[in-house]
Protein backbone atom coordinates (compact mmCIF):
# COMPACT_ATOMS: atom_id res chain seq x y z
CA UNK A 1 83.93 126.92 61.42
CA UNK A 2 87.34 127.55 62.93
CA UNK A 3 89.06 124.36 63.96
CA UNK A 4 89.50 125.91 67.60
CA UNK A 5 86.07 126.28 67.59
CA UNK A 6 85.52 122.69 67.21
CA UNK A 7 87.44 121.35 69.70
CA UNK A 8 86.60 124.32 72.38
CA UNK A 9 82.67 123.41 71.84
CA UNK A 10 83.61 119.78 72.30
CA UNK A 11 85.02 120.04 75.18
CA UNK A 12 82.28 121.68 76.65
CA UNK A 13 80.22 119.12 75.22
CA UNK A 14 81.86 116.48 77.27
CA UNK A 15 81.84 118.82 80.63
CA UNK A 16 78.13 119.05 80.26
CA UNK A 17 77.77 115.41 79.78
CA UNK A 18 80.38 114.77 82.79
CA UNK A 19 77.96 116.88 84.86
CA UNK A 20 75.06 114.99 84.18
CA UNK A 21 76.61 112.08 85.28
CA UNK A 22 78.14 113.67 88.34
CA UNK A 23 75.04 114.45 90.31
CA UNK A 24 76.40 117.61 91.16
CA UNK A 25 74.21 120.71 90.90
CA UNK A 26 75.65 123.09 88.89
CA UNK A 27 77.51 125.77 91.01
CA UNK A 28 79.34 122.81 92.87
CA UNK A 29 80.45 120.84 90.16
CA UNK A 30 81.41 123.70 88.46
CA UNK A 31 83.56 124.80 92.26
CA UNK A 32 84.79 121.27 92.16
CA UNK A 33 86.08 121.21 88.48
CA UNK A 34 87.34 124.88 88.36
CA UNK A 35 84.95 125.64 85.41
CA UNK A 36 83.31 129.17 85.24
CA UNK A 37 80.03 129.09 86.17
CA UNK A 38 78.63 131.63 83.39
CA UNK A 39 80.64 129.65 80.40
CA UNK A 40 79.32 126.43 81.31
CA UNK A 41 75.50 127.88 81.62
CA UNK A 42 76.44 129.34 78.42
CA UNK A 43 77.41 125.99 76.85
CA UNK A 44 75.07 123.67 78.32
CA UNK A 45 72.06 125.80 77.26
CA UNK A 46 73.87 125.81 73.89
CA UNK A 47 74.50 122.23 74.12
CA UNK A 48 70.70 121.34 75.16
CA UNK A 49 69.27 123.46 71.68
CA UNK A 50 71.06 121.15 70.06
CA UNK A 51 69.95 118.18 71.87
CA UNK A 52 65.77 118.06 71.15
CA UNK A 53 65.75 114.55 72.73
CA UNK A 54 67.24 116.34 76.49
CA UNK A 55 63.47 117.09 78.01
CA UNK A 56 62.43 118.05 81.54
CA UNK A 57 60.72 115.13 82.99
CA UNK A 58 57.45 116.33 84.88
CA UNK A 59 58.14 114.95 88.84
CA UNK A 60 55.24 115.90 91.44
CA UNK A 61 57.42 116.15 95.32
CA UNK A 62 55.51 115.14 98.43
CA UNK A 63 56.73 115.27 101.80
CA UNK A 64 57.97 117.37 104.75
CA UNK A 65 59.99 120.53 103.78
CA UNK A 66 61.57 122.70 106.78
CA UNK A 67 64.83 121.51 107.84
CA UNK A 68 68.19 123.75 107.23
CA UNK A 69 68.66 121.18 104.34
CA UNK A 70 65.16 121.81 102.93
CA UNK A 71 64.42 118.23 104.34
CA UNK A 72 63.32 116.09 107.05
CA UNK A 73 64.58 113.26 108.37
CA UNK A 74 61.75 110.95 106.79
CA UNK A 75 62.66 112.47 103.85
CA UNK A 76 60.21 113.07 100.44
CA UNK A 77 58.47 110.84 97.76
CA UNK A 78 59.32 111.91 94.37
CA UNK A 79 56.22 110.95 91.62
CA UNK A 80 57.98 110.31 87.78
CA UNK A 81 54.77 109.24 86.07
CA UNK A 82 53.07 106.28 87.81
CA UNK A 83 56.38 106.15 89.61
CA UNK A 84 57.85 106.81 93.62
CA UNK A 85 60.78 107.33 94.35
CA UNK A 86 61.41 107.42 98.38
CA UNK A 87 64.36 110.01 98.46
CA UNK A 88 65.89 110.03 102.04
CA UNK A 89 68.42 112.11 103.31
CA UNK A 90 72.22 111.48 102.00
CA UNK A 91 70.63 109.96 98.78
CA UNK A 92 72.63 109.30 96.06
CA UNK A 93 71.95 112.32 93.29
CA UNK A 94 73.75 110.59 90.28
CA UNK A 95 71.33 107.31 91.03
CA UNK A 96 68.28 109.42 91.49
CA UNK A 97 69.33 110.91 88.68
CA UNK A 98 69.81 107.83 86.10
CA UNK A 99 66.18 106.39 87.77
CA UNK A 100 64.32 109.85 86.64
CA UNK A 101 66.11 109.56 83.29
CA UNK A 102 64.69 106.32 82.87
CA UNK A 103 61.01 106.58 84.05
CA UNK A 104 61.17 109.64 81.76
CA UNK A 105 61.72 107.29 79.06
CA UNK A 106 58.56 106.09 79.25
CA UNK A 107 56.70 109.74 78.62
């Protein structure tokens, strides 16, 4: 493997972790950090083959959908195993995030 190789897969390796700690969906971390969206698809599916431990995490939502923002002000209950998760508007994605990751754990 070319050395540039190396460091240019890397690098993406580190953006895809930096967006799974962001919170961010993709298009508007990827708007935020100037990345191309298509490359970092690209790369994090890459990235994620090589990562059998990275799973989806099976999560059952209940609650009112309709607003402009897809929800209500009483918000939704997300259900991560025996897990709920109250998620209200102006929640904190990187937090929800870590909390799935963790109940996850568990499957």
């Amino acid at each position: 493997m070319k050395r540039g190789n190396s460091a240019n897969q890397e690098k993406w390796r580190q953006i895809v972790r930096e967006h799974g700690q962001s919170g961010l969906t993709v298009p508007d971390f990827c708007e935020k950090y100037g990345h191309p969206i298509n490359q970092f698809k690209y790369w994090k599916q890459k990235y994620c083959k090589d990562r059998p431990d990275l799973r989806f995490v099976p999560a059952v939502a209940k609650g009112s959908v309709g607003s402009s923002h897809g929800v209500r002000d009483e918000g939704l209950t997300l259900e991560v195993g025996k897990a709920r998760i109250r998620i209200r508007p102006g929640f904190d994605r990187a937090l929800l995030l870590q909390a799935v990751q963790a109940l996850g754990a568990d499957e």
